[in-house]
C-alpha atoms as a PDB file:
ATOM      1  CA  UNK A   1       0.000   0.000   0.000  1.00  0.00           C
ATOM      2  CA  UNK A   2       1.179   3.470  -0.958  1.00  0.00           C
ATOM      3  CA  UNK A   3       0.883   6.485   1.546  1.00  0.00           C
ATOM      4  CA  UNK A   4       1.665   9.869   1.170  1.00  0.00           C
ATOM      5  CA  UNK A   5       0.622  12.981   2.486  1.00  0.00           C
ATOM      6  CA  UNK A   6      -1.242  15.837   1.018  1.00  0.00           C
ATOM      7  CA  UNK A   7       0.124  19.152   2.112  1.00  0.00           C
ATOM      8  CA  UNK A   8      -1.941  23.114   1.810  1.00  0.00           C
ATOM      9  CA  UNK A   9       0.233  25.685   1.826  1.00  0.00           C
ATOM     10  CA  UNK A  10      -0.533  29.589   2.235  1.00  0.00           C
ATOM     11  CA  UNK A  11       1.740  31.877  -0.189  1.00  0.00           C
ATOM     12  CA  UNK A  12       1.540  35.050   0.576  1.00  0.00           C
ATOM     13  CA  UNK A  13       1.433  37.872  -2.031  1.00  0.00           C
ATOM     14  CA  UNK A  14       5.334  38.950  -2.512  1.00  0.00           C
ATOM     15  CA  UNK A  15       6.622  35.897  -0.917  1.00  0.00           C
ATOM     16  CA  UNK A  16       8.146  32.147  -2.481  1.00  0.00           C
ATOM     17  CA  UNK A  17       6.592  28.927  -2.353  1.00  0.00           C
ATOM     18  CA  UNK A  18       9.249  26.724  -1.870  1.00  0.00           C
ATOM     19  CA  UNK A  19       9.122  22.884  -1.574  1.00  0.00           C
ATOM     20  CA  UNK A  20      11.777  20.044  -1.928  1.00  0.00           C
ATOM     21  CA  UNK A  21      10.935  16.248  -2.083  1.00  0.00           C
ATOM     22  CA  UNK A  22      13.094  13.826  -0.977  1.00  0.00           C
ATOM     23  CA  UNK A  23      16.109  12.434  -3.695  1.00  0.00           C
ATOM     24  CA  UNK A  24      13.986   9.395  -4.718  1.00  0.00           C
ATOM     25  CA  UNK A  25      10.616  11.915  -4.645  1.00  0.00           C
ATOM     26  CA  UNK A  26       9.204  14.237  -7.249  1.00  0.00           C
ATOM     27  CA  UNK A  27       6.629  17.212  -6.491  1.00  0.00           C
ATOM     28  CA  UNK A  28       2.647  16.226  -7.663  1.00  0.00           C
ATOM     29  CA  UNK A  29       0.504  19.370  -7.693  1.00  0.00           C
ATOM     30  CA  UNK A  30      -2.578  18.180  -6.100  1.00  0.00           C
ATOM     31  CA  UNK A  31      -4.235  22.059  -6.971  1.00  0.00           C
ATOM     32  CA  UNK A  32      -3.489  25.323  -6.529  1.00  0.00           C
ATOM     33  CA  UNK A  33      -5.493  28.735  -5.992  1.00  0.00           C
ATOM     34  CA  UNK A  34      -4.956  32.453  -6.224  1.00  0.00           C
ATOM     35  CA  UNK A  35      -7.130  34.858  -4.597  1.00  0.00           C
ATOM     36  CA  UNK A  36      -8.575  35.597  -1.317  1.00  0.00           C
ATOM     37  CA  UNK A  37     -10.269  32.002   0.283  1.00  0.00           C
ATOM     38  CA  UNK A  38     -10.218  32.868   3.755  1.00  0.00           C
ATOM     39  CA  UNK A  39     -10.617  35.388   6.330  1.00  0.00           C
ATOM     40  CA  UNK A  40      -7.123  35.971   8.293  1.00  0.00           C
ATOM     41  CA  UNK A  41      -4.933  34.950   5.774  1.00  0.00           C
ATOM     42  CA  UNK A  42      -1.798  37.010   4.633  1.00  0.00           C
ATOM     43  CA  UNK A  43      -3.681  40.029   6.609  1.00  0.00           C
ATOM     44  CA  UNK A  44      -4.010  41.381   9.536  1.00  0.00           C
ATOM     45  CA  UNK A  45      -7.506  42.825   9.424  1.00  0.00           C
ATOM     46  CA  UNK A  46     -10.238  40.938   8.084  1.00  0.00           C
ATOM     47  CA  UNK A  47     -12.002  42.436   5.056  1.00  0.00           C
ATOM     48  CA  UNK A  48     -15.010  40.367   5.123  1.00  0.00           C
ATOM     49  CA  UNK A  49     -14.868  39.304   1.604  1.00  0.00           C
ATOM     50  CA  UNK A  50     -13.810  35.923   0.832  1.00  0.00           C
ATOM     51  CA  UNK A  51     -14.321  33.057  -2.193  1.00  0.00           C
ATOM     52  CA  UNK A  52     -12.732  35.161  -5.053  1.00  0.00           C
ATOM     53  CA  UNK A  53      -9.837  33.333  -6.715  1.00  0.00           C
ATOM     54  CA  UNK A  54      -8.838  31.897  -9.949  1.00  0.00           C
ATOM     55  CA  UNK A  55      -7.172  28.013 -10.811  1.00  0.00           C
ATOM     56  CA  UNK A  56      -3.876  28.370 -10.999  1.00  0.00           C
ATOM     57  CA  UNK A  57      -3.213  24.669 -10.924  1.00  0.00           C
ATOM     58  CA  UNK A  58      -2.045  24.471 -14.459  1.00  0.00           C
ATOM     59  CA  UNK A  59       0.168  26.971 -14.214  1.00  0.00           C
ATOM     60  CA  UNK A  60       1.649  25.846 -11.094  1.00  0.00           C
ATOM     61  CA  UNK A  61       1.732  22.207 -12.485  1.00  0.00           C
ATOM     62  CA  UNK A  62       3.552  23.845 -15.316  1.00  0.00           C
ATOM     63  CA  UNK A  63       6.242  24.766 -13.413  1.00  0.00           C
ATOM     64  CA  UNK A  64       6.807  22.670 -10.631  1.00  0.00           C
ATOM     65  CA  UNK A  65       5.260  19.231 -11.156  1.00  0.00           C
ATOM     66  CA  UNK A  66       7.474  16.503 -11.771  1.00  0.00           C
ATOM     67  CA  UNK A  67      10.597  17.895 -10.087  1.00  0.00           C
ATOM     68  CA  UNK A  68      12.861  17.524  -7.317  1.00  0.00           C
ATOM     69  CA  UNK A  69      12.291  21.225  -5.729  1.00  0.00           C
ATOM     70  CA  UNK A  70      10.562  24.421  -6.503  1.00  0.00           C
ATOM     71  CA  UNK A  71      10.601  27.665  -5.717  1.00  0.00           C
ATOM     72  CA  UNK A  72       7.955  29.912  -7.224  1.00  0.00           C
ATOM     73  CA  UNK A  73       7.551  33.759  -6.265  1.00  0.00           C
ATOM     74  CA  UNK A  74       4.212  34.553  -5.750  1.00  0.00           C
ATOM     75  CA  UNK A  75       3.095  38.163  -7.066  1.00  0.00           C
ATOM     76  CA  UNK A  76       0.932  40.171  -8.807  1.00  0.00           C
ATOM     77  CA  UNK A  77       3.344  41.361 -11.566  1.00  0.00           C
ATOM     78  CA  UNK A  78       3.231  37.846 -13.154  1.00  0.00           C
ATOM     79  CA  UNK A  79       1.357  37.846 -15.733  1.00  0.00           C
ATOM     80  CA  UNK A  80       0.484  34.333 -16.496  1.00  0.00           C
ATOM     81  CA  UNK A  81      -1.129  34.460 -12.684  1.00  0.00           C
ATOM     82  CA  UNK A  82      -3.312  37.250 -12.955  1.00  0.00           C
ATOM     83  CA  UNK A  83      -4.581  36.939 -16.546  1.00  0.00           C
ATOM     84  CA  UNK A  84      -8.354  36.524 -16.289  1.00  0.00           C
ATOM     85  CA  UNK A  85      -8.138  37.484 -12.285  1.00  0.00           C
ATOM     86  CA  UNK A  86     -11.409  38.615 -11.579  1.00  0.00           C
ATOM     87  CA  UNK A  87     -10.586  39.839  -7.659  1.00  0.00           C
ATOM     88  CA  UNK A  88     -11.398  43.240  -6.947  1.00  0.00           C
ATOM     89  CA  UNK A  89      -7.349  44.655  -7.186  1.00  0.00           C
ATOM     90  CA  UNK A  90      -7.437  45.999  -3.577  1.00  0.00           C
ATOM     91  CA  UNK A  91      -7.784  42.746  -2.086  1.00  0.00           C
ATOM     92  CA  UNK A  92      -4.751  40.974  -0.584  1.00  0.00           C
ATOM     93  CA  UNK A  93      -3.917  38.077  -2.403  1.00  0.00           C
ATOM     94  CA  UNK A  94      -2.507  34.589  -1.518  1.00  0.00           C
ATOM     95  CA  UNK A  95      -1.532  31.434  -3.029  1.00  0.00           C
ATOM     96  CA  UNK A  96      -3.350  27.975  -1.707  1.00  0.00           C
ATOM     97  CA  UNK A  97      -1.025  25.121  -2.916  1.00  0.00           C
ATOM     98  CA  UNK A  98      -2.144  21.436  -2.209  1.00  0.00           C
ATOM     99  CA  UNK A  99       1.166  19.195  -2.793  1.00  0.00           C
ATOM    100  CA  UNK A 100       2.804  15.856  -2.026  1.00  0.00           C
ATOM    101  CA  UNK A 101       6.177  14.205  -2.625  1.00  0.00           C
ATOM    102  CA  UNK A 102       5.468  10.594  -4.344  1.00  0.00           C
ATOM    103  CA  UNK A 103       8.458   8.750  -5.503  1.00  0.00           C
ATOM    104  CA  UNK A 104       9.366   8.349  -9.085  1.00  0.00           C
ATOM    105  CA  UNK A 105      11.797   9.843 -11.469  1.00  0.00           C
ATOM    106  CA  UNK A 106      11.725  13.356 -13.144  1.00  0.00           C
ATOM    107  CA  UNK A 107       8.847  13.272 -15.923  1.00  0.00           C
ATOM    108  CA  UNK A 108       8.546  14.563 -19.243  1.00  0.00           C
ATOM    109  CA  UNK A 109       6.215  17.600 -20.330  1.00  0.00           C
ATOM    110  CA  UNK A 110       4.286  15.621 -22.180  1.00  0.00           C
ATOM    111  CA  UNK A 111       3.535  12.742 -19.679  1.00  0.00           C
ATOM    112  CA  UNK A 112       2.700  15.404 -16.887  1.00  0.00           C
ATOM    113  CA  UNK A 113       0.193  17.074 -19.218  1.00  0.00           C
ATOM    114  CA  UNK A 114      -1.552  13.896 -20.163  1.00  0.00           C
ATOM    115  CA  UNK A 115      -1.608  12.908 -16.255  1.00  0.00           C
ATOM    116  CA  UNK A 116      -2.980  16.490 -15.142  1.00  0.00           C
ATOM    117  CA  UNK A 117      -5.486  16.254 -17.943  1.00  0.00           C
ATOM    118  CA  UNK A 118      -6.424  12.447 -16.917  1.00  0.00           C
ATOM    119  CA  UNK A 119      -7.037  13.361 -13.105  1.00  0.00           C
ATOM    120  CA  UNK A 120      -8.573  16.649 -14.277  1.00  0.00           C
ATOM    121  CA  UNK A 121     -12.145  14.899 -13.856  1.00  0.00           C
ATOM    122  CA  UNK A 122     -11.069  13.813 -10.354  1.00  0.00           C
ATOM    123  CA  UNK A 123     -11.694  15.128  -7.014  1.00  0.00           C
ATOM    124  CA  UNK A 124      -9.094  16.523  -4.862  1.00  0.00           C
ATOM    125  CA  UNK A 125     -10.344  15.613  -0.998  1.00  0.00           C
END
């Protein structure tokens, strides 16, 4: 039986996601968010306006699944992560990352886009 653990991470708005699997271990992108989910988050006041994000977990697939370690900065001067961001632009922003390490071996582009577009259909907890 194969266990491993799913873990959410907050990314803050000017900050780096960073995450390293073991040697034997590559990086699966369970999903990924960018927007404002929760009250308290990144902030020290709460706004009272939560739920607005966009899925970033293509892009974030794109450039982390299937490695060793990644580091990602998180901000709203990348463009691929706020196209089509419908968030009122005042709002503090985070990143919600869902991750684990499984083991394998470094993947190819192509075989991580036909897995992320296989599990597409699946759900995620």
């Amino acid at each position: 039986m194969c266990m491993y653990f799913i873990e959410l991470e907050d990314v803050c708005d000017a900050e780096t996601f960073d995450k390293t699997c073991h040697l034997d271990q590559v990086l699966v992108i369970q999903s990924a968010k960018y927007g404002r989910m929760s009250l308290g988050t990144c902030i020290t006041t709460g706004y009272g306006h939560v739920g607005c994000y966009k899925d970033v977990t293509d892009l974030v697939s794109r450039r982390c699944a299937g490695k060793q370690s990644c580091s990602m900065f998180v901000t709203r001067s990348d463009q691929e992560l706020i196209e089509d961001y419908s968030c009122d632009k005042d709002l503090v922003s985070y990143m919600e990352i869902d991750t684990n390490c499984q083991s394998g071996k470094l993947m190819s582009k192509l075989y991580l886009l036909t897995t992320t577009i296989a599990k597409a259909g699946l759900s995620h907890r």
